[in-house]
PDB file of N, CA and C in Angstrom:
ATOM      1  N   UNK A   1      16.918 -26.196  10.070  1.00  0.00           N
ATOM      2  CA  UNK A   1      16.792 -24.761  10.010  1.00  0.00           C
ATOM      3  C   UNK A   1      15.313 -24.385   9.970  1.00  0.00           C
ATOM      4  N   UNK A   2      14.920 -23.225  10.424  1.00  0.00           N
ATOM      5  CA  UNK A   2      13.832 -22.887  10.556  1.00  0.00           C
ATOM      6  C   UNK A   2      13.382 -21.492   9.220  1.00  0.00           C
ATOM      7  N   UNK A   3      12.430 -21.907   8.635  1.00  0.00           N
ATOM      8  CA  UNK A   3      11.673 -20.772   7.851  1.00  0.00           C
ATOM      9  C   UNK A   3      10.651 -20.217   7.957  1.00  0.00           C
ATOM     10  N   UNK A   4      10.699 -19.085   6.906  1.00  0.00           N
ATOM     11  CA  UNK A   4       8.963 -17.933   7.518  1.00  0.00           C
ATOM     12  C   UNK A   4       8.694 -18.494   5.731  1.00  0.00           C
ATOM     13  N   UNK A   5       7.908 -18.356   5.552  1.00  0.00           N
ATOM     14  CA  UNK A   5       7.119 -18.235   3.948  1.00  0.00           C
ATOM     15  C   UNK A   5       5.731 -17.347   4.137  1.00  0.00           C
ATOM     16  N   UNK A   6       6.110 -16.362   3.528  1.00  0.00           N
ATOM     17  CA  UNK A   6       4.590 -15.514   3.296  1.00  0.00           C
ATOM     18  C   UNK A   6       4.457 -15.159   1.954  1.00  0.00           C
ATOM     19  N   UNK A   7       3.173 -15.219   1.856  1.00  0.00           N
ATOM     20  CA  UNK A   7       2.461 -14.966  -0.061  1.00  0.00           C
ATOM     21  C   UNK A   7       1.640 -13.935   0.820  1.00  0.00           C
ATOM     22  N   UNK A   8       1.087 -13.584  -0.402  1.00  0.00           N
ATOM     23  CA  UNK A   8       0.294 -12.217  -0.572  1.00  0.00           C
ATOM     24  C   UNK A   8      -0.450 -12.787  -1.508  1.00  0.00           C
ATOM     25  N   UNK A   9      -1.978 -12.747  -1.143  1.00  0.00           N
ATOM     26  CA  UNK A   9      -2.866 -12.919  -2.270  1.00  0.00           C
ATOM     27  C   UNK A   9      -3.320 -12.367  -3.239  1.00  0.00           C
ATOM     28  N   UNK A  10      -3.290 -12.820  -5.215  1.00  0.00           N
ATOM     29  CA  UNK A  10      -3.801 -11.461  -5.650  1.00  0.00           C
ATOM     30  C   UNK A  10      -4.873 -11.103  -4.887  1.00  0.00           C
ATOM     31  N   UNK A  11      -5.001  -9.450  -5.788  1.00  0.00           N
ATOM     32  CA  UNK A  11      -6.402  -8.728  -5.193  1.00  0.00           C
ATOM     33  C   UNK A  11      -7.847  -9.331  -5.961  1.00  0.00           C
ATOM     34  N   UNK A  12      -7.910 -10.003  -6.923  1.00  0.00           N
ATOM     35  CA  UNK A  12      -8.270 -10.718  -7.473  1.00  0.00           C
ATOM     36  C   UNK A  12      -8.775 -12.447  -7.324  1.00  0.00           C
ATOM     37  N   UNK A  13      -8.327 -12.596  -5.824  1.00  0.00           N
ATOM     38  CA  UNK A  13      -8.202 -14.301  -5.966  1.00  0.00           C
ATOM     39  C   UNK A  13      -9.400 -14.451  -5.513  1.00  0.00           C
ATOM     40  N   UNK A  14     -10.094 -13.949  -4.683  1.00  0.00           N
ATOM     41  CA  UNK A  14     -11.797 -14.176  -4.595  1.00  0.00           C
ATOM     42  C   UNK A  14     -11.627 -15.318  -3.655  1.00  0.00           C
ATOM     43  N   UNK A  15     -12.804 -16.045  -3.476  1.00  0.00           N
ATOM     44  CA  UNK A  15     -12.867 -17.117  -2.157  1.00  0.00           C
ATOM     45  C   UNK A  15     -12.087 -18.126  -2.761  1.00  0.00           C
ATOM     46  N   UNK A  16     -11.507 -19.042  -1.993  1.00  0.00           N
ATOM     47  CA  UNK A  16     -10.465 -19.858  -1.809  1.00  0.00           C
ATOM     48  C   UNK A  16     -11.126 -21.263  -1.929  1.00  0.00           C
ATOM     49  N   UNK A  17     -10.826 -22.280  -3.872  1.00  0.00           N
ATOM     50  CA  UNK A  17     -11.417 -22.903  -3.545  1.00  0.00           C
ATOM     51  C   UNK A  17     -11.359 -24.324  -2.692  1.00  0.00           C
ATOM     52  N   UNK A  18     -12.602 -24.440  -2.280  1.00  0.00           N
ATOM     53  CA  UNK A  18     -12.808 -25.731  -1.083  1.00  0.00           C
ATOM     54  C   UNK A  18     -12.049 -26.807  -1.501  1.00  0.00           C
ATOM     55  N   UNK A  19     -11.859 -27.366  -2.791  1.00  0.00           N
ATOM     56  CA  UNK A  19     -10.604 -28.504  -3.164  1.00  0.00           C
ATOM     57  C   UNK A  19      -9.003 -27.766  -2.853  1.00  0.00           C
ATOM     58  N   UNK A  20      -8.790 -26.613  -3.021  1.00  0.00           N
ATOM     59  CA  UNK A  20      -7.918 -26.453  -2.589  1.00  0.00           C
ATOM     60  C   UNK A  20      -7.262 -26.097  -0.829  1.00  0.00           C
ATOM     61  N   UNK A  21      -8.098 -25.572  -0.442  1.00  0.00           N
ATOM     62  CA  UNK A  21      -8.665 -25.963   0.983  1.00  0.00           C
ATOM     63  C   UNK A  21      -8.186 -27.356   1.667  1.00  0.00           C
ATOM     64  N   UNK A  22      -8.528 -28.471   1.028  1.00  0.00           N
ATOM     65  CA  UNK A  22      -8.470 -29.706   1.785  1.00  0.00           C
ATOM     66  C   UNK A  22      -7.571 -30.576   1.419  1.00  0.00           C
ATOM     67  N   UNK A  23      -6.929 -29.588   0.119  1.00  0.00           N
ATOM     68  CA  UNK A  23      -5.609 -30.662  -0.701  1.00  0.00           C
ATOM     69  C   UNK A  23      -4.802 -29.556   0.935  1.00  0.00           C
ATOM     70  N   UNK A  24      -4.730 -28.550   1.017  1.00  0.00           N
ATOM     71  CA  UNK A  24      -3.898 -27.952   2.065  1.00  0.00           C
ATOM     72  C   UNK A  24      -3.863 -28.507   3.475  1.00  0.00           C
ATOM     73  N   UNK A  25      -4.922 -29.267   3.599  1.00  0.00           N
ATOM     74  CA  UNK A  25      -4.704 -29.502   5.081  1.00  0.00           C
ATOM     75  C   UNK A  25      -4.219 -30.615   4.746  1.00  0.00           C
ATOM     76  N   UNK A  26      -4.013 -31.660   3.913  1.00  0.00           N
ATOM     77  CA  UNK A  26      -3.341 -32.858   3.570  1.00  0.00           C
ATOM     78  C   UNK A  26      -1.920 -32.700   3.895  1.00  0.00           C
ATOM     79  N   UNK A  27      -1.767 -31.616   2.590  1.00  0.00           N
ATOM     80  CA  UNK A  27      -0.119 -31.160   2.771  1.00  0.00           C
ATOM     81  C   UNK A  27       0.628 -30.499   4.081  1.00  0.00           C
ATOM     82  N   UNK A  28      -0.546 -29.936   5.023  1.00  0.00           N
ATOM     83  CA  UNK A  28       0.367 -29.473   6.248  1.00  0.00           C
ATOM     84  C   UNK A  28       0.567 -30.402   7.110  1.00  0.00           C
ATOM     85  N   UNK A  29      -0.561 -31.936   6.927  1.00  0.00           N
ATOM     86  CA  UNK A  29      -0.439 -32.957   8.083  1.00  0.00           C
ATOM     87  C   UNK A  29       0.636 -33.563   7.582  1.00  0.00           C
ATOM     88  N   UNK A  30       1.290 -33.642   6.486  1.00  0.00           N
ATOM     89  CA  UNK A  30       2.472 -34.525   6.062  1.00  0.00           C
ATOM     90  C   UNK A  30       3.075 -34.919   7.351  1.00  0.00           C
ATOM     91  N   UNK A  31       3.691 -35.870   7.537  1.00  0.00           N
ATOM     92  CA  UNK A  31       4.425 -36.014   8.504  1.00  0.00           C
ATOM     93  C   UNK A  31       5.871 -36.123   8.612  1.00  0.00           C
ATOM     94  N   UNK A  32       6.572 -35.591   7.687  1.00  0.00           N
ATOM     95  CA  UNK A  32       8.041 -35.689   6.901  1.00  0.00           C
ATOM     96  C   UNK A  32       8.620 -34.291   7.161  1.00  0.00           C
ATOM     97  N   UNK A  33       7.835 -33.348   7.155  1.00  0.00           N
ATOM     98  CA  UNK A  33       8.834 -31.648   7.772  1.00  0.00           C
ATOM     99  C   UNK A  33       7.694 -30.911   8.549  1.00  0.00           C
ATOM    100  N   UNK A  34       8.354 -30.853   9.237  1.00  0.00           N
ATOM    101  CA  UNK A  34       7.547 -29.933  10.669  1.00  0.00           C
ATOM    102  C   UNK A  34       7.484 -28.386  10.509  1.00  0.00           C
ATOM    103  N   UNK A  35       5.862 -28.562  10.692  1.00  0.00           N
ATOM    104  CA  UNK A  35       4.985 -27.010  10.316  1.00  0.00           C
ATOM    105  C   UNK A  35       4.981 -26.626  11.777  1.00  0.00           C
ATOM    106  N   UNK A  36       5.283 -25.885  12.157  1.00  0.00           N
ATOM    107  CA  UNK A  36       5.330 -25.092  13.537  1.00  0.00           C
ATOM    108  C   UNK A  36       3.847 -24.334  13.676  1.00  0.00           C
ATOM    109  N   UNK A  37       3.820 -23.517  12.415  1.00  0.00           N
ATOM    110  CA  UNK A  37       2.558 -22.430  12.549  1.00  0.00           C
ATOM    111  C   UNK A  37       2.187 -22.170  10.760  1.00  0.00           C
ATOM    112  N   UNK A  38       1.051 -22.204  10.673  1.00  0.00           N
ATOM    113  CA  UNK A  38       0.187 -22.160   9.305  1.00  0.00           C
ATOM    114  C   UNK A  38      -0.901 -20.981   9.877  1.00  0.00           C
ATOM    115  N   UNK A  39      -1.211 -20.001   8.556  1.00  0.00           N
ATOM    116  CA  UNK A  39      -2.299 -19.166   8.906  1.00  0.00           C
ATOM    117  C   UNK A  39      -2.756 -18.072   7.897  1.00  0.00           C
ATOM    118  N   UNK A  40      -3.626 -17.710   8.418  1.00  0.00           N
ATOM    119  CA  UNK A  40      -3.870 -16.892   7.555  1.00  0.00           C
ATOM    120  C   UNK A  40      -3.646 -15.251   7.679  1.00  0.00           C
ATOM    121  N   UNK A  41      -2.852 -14.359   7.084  1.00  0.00           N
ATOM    122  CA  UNK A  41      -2.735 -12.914   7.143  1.00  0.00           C
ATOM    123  C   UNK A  41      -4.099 -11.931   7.300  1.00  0.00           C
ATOM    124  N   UNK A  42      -4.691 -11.735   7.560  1.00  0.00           N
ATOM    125  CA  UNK A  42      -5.394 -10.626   7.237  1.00  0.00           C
ATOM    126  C   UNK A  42      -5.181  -9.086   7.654  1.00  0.00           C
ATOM    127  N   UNK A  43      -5.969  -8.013   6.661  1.00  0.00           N
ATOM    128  CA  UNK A  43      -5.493  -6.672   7.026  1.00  0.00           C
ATOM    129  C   UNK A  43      -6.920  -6.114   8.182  1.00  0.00           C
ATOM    130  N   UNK A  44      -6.553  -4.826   8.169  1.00  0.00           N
ATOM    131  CA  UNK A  44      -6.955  -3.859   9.565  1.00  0.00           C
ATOM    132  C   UNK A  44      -9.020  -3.995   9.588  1.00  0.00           C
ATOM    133  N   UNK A  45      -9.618  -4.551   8.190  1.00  0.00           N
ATOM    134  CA  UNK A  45     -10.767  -4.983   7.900  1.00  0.00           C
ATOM    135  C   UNK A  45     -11.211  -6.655   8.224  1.00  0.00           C
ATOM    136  N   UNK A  46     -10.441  -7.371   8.477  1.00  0.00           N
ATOM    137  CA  UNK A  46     -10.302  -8.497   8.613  1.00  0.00           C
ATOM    138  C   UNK A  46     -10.123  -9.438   7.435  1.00  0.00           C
ATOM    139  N   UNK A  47     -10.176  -9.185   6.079  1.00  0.00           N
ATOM    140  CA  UNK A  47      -9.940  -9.518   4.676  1.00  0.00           C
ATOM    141  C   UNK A  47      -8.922 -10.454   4.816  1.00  0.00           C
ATOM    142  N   UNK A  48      -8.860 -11.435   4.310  1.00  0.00           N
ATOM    143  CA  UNK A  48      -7.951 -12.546   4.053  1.00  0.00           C
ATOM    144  C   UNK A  48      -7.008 -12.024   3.064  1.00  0.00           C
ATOM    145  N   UNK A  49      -5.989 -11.324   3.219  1.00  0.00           N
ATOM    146  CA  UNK A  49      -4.503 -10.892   2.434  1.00  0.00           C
ATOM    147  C   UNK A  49      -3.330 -11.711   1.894  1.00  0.00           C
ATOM    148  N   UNK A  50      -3.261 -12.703   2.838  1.00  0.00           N
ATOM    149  CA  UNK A  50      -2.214 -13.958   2.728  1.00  0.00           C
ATOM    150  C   UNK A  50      -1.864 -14.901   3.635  1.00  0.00           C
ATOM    151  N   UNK A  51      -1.045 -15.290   3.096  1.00  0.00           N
ATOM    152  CA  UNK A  51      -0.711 -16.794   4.131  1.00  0.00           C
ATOM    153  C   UNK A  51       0.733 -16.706   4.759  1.00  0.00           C
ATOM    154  N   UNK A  52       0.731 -17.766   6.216  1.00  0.00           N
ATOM    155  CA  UNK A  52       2.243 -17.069   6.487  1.00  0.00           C
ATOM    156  C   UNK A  52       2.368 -18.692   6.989  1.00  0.00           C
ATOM    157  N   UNK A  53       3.674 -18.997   6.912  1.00  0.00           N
ATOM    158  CA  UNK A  53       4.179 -20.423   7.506  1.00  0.00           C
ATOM    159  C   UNK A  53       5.398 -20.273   8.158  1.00  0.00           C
ATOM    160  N   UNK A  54       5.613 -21.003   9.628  1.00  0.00           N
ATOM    161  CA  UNK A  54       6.633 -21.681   9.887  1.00  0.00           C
ATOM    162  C   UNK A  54       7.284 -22.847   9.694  1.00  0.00           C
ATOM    163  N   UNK A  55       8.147 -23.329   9.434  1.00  0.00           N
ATOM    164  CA  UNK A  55       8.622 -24.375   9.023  1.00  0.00           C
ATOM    165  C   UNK A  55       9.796 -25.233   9.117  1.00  0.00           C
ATOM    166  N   UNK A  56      10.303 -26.488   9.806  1.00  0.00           N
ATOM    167  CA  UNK A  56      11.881 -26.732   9.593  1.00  0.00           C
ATOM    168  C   UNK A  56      12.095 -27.694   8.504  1.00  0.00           C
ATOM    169  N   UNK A  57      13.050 -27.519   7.663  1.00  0.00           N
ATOM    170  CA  UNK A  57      13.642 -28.136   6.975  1.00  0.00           C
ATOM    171  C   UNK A  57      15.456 -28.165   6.496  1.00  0.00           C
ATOM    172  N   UNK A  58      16.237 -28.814   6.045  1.00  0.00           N
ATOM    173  CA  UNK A  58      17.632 -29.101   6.427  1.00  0.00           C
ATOM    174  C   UNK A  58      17.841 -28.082   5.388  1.00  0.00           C
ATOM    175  N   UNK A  59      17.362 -27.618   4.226  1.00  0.00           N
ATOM    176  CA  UNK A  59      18.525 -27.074   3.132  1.00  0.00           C
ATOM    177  C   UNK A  59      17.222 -25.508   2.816  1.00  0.00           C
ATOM    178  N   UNK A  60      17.654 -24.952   2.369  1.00  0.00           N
ATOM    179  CA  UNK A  60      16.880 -23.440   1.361  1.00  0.00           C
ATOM    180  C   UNK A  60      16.155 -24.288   0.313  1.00  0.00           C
ATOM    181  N   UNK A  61      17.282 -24.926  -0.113  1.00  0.00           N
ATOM    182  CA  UNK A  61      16.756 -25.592  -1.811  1.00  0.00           C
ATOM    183  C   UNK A  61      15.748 -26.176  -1.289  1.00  0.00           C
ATOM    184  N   UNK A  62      14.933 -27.325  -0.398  1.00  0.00           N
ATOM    185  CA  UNK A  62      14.356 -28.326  -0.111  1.00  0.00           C
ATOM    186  C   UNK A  62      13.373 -27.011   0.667  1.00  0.00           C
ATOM    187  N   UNK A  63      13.561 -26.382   1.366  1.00  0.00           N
ATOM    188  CA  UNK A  63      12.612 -24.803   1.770  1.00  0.00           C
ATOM    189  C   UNK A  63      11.423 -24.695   0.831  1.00  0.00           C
ATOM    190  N   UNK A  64      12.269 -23.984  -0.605  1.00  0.00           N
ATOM    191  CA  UNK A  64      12.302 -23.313  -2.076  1.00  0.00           C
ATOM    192  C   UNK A  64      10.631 -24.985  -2.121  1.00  0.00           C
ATOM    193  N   UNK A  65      11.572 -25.935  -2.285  1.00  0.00           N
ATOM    194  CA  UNK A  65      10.409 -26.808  -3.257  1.00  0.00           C
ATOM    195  C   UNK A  65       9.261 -27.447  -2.523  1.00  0.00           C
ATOM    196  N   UNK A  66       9.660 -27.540  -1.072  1.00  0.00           N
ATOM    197  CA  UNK A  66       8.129 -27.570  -0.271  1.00  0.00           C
ATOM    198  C   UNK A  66       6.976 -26.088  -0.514  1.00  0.00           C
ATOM    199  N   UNK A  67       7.679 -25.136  -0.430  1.00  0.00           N
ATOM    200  CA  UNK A  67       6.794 -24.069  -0.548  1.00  0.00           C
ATOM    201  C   UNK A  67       6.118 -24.241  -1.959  1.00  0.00           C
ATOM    202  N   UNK A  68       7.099 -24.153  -3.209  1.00  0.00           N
ATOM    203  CA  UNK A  68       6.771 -24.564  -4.480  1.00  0.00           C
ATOM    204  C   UNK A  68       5.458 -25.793  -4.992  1.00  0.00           C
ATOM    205  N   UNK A  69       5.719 -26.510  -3.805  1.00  0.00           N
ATOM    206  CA  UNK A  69       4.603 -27.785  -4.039  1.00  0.00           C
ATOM    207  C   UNK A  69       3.065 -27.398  -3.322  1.00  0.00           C
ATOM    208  N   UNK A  70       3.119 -26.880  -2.832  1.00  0.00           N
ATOM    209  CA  UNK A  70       1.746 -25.839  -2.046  1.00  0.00           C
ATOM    210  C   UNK A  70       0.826 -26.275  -2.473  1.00  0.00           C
ATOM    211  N   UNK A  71      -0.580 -26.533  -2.043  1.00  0.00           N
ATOM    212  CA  UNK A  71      -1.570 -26.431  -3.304  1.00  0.00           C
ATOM    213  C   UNK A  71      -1.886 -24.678  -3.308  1.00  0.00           C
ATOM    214  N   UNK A  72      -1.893 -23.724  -2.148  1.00  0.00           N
ATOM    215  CA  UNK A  72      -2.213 -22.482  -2.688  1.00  0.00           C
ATOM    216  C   UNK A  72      -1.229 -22.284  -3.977  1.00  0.00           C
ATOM    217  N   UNK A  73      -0.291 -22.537  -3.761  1.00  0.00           N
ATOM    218  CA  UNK A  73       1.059 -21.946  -5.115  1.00  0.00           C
ATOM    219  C   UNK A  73       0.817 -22.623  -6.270  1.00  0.00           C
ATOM    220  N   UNK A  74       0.302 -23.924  -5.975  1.00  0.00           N
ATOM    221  CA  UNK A  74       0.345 -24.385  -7.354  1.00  0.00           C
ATOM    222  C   UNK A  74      -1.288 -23.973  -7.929  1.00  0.00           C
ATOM    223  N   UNK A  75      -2.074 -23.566  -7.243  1.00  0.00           N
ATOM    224  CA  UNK A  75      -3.232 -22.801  -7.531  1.00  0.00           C
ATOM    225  C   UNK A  75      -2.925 -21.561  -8.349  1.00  0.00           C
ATOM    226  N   UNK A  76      -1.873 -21.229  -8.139  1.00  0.00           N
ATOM    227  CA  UNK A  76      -1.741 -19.763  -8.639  1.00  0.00           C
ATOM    228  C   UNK A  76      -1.905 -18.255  -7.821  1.00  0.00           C
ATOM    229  N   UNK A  77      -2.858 -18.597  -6.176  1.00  0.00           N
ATOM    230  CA  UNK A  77      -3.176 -17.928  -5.917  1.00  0.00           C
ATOM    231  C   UNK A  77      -2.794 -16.687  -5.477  1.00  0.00           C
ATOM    232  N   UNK A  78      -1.371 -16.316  -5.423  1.00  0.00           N
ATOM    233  CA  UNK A  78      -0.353 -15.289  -4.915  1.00  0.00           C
ATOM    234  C   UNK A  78       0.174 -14.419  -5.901  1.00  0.00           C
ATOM    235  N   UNK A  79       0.053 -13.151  -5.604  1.00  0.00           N
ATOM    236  CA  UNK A  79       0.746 -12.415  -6.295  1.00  0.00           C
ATOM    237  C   UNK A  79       2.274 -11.928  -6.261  1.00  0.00           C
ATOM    238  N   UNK A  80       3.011 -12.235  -4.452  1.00  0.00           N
ATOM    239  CA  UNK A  80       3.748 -12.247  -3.922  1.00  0.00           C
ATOM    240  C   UNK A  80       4.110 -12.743  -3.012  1.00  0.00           C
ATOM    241  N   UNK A  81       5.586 -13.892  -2.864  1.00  0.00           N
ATOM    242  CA  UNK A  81       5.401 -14.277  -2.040  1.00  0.00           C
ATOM    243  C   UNK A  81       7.075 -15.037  -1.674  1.00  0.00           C
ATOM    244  N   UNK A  82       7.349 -14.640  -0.664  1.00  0.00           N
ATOM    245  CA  UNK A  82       9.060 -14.600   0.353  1.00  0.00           C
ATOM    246  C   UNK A  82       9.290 -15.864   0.919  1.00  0.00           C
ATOM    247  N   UNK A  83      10.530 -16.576   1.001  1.00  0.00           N
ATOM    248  CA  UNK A  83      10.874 -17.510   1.711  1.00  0.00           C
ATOM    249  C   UNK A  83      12.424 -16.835   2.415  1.00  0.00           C
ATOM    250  N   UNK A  84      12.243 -16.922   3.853  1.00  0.00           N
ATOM    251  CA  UNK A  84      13.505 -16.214   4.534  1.00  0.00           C
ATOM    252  C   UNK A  84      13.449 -17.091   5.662  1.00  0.00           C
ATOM    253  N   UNK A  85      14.963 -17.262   5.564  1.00  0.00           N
ATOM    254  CA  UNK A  85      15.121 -18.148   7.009  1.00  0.00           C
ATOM    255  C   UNK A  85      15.171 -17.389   8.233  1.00  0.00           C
ATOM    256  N   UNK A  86      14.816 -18.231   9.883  1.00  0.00           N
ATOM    257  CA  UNK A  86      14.123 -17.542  10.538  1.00  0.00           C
ATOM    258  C   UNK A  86      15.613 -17.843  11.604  1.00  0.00           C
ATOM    259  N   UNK A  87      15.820 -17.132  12.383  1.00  0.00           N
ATOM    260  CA  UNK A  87      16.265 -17.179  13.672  1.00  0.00           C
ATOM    261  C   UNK A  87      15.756 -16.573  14.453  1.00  0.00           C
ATOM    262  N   UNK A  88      15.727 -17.687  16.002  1.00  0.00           N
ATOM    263  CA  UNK A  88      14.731 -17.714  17.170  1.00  0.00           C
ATOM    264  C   UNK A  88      15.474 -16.992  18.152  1.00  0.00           C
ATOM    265  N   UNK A  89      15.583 -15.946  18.220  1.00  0.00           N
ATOM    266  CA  UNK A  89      16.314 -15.049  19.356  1.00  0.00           C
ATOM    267  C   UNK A  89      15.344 -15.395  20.698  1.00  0.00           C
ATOM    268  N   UNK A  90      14.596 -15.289  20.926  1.00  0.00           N
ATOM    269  CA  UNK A  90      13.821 -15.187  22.091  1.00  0.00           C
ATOM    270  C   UNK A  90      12.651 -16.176  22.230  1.00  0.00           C
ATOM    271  N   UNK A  91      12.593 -17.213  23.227  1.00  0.00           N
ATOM    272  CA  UNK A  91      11.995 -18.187  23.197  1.00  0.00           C
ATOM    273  C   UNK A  91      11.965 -19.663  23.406  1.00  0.00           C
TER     274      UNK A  91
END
């Protein structure tokens, strides 16, 4: 099954730090569940707002605890943030 995951950064989280940065690119090269698309949100200023992921994995629950294991999430860095499964109408 395919998922979206988007956080919202607090307004508060300030620059993003560089250990957490490179624990993230660790965790997206995993080679065990397939990242389609990783990125970053920004608004109409270009400001870094949040993060958005594609993702497949077999269950919600197993969804739920990859997102959960994050280093942004386990940073703390989100003030809000959705896991919804995706269907590919077009494409």
């Amino acid at each position: 099954m395919l998922y979206v995951w988007m956080g919202l950064l607090k307004p508060d989280a300030g620059p993003i730090p560089q250990s957490v940065q490179e624990q993230t690119t660790d965790f997206l090269g995993q080679p065990f569940i397939k990242v389609h698309f990783a990125g970053q949100l920004r608004d109409e200023s270009g400001k870094r707002v949040g993060m958005m992921m594609i993702f497949e994995h077999d269950s919600r629950e197993h969804a739920e605890t990859f997102v959960t294991t994050s280093p942004y999430f386990q940073a703390g860095l989100f003030e809000n943030e959705k896991l919804y499964e995706y269907l590919d109408e077009v494409g």
